[in-house]
Protein backbone atom coordinates (compact mmCIF):
# COMPACT_ATOMS: atom_id res chain seq x y z
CA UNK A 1 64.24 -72.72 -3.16
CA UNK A 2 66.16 -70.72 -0.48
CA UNK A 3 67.69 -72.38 2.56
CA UNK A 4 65.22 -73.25 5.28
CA UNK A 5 65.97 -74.22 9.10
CA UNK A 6 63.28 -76.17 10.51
CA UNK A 7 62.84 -76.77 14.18
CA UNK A 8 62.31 -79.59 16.00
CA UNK A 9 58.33 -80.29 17.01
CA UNK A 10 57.60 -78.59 20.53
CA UNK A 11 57.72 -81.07 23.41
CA UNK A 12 59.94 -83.45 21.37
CA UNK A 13 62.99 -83.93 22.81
CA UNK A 14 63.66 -86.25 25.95
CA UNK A 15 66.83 -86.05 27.94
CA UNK A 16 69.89 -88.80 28.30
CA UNK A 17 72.11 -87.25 25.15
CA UNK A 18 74.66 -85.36 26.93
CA UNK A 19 78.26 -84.25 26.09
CA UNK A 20 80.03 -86.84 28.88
CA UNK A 21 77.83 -89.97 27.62
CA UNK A 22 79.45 -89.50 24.03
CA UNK A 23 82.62 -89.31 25.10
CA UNK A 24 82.26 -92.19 27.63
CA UNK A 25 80.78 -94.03 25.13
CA UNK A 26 83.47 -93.41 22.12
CA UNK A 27 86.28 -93.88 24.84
CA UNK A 28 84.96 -98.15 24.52
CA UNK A 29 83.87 -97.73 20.94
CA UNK A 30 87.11 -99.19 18.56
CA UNK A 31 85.93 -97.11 14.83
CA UNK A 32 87.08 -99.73 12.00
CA UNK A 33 88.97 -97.70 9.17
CA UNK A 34 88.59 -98.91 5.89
CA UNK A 35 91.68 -100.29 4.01
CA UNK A 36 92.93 -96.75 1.88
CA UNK A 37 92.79 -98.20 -1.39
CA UNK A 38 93.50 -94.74 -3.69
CA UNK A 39 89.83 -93.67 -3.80
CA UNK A 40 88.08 -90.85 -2.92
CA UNK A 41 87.42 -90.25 0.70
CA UNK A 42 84.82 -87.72 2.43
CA UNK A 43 83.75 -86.98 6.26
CA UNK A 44 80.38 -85.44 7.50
CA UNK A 45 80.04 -83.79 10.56
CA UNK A 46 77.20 -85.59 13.01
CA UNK A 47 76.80 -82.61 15.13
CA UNK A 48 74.69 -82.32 18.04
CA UNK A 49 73.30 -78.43 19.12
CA UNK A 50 71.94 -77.70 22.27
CA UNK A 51 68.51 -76.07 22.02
CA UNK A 52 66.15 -75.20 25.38
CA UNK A 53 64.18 -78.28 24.53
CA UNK A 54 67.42 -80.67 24.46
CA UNK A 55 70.04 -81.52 22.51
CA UNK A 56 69.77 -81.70 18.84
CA UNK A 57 71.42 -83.91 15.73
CA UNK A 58 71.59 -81.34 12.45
CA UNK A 59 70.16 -82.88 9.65
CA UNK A 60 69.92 -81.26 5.69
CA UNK A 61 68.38 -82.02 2.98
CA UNK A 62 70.28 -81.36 -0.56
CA UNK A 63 68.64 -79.03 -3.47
CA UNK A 64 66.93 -81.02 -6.40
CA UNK A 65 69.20 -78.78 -8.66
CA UNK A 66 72.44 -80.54 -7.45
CA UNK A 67 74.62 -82.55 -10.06
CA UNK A 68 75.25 -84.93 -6.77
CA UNK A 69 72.88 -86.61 -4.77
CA UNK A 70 70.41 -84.29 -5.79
CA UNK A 71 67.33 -84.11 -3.50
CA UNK A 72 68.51 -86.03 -0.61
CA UNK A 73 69.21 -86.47 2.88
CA UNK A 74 72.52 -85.80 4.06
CA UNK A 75 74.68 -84.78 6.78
CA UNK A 76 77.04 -81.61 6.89
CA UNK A 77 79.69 -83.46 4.73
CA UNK A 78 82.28 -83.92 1.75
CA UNK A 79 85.61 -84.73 0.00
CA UNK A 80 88.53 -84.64 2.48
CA UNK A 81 90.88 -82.05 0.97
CA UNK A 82 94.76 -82.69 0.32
CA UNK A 83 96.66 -82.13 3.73
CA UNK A 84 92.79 -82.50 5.38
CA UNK A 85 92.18 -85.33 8.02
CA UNK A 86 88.68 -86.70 8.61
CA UNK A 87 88.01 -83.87 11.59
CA UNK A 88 89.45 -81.23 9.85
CA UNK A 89 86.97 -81.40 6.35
CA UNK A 90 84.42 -81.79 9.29
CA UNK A 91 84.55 -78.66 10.54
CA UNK A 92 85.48 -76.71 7.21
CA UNK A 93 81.99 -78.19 5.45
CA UNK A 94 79.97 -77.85 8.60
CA UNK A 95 81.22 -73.96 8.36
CA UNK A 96 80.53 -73.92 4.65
CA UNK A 97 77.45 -75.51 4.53
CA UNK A 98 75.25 -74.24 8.12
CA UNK A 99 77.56 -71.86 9.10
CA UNK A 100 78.70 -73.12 12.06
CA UNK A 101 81.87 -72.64 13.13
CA UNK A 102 83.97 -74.60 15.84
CA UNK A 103 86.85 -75.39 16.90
CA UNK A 104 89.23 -78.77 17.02
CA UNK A 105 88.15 -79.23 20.87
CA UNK A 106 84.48 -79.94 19.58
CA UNK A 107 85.48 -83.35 17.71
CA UNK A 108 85.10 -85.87 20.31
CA UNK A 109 85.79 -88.75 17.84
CA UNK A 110 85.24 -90.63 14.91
CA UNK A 111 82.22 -93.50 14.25
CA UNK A 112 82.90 -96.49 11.27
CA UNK A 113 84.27 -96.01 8.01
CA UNK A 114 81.55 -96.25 5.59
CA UNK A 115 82.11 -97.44 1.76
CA UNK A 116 79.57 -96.40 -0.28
CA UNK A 117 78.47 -97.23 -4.12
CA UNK A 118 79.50 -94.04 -5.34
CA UNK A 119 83.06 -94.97 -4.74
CA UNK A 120 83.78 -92.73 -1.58
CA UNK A 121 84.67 -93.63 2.13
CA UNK A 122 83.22 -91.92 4.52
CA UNK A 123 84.38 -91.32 8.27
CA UNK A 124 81.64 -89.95 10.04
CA UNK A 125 82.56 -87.06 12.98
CA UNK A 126 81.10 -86.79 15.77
CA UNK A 127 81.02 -83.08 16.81
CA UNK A 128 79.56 -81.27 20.27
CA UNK A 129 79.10 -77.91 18.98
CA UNK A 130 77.38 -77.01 21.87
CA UNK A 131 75.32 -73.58 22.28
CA UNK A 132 75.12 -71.89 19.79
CA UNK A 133 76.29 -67.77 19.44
CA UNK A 134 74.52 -67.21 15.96
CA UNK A 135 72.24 -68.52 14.24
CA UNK A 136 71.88 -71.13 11.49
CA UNK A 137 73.26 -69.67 8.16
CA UNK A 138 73.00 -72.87 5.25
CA UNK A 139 74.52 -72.42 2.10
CA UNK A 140 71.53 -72.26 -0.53
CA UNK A 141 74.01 -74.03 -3.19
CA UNK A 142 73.98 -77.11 -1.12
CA UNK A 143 71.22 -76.75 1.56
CA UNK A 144 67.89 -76.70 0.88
CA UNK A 145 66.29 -77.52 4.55
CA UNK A 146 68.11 -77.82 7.87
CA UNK A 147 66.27 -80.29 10.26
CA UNK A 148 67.24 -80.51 13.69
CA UNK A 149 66.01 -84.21 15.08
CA UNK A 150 65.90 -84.91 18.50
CA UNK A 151 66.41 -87.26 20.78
CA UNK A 152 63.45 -88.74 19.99
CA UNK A 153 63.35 -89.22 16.46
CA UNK A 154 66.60 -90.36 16.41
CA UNK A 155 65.41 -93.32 18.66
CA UNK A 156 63.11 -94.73 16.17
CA UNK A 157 63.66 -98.38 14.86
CA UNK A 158 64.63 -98.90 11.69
CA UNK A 159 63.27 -101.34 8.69
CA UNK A 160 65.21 -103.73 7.78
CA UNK A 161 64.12 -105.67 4.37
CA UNK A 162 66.26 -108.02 2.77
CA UNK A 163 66.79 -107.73 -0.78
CA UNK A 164 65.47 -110.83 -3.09
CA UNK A 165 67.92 -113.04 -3.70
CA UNK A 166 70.57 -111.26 -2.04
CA UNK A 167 72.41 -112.12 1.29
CA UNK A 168 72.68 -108.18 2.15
CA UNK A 169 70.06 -106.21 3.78
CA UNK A 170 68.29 -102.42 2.59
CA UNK A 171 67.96 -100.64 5.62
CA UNK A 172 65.38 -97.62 5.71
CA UNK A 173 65.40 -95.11 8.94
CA UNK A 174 62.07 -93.53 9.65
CA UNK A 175 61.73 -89.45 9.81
CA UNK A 176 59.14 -87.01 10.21
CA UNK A 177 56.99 -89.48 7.18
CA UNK A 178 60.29 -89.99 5.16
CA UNK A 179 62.76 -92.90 4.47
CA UNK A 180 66.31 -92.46 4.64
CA UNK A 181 68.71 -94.98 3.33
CA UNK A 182 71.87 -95.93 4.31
CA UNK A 183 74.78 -94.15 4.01
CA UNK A 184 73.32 -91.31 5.89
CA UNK A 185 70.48 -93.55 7.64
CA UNK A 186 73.21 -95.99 8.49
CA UNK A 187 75.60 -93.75 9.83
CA UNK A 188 72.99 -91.70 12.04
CA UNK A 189 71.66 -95.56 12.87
CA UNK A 190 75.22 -95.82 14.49
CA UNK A 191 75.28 -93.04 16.34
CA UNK A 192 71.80 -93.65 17.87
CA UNK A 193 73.45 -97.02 18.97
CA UNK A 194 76.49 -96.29 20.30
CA UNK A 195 74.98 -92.97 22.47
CA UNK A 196 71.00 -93.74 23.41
CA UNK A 197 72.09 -97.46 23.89
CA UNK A 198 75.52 -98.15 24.34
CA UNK A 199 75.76 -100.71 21.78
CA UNK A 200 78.95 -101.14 19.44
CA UNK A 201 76.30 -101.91 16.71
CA UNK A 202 77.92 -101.95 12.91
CA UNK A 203 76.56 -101.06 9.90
CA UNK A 204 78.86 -101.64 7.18
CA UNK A 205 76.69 -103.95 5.62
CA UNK A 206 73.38 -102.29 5.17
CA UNK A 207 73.12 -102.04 1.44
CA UNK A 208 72.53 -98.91 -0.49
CA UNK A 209 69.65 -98.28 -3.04
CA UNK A 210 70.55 -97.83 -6.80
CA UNK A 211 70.16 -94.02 -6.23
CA UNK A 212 72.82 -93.42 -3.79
CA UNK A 213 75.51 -93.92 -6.14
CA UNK A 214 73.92 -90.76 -8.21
């Protein structure tokens, strides 16, 4: 399968995401780190475009033929690279992966460590890439579909379903007739908190289904 970009539905984007509200918003927002225990450690770039219709969140969707997390939703993302910090393996893998390319003054902050079963920690980005010059360019080795959700998708409630007995919850996040899971679904969750509601909401512990540590 070569790499696809697909576009938001027409008419379905609403306005309110905007550049300043992140940054207000992050400027209250305290990110907890998690404790660096010697393992591996990864960022992914939540990066919001601006189309004509409104601002937009870029979403992908890995190729089946992957060793990792083959098949899956994911954002821009990956290990954090020796003399790397969280923003800078950002920006590298959102340049390898979509071809995007910013620079440091896009990062307006980081959201909440996230641990995940597969042994990493993740410290998600939040990038304002802005207009864009050129087009989308994803990497077919680890992109099979862009999807650029709006405003309005990422506003939808999630499912929450505790797990029998277990005192932690699965948390699902509802797109275009899919499921996500947590980490990704988690991590976009906490994004749609903190800048659609202004809520410091955390979601370290929405359990992960068996798959996400393959």
């Amino acid at each position: 399968m070569t790499a696809e970009s697909v576009r938001p539905p027409v008419g379905s984007a609403r306005p309110g995401l905007t550049r300043d509200r992140c940054v207000h918003a992050l400027g209250g927002f305290a990110a907890r780190t998690a404790p660096d225990t010697g393992g591996r450690r990864a960022a992914v770039a939540l990066t919001v475009v601006e189309r004509d219709a409104g601002p937009v969140l870029l979403l992908t969707l890995r190729p089946s033929r992957m060793r990792a997390h083959p098949g899956q939703f994911a954002l821009p993302g990956g290990g954090i690279d020796p003399g790397e910090n969280p923003a800078q393996a950002a920006l590298r893998e959102l340049e390898e992966e979509l071809g995007v390319r910013v620079g440091p003054d896009a990062v307006l902050g980081v959201l909440d460590d996230f641990v995940t079963r597969s042994g990493y920690v993740i410290t998600p980005v939040v990038v304002w890439a802005g207009v864009l010059t050129e087009p989308l360019r994803p990497s077919p080795d680890e992109v099979a579909l862009v999807f650029e959700v709006t405003e309005a998708e990422l506003d939808a409630e999630p499912v929450l379903r505790p797990l029998p007995g277990d005192s932690e919850t699965l948390f699902r996040w509802p797109f275009r007739g899919e499921q996500l899971f947590a980490p990704t679904a988690a991590i976009i969750h906490q994004f749609r908190e903190l800048f659609l509601h202004g809520r410091g909401t955390r979601v370290a512990g929405f359990t992960q289904p068996d798959f996400a540590s393959r």
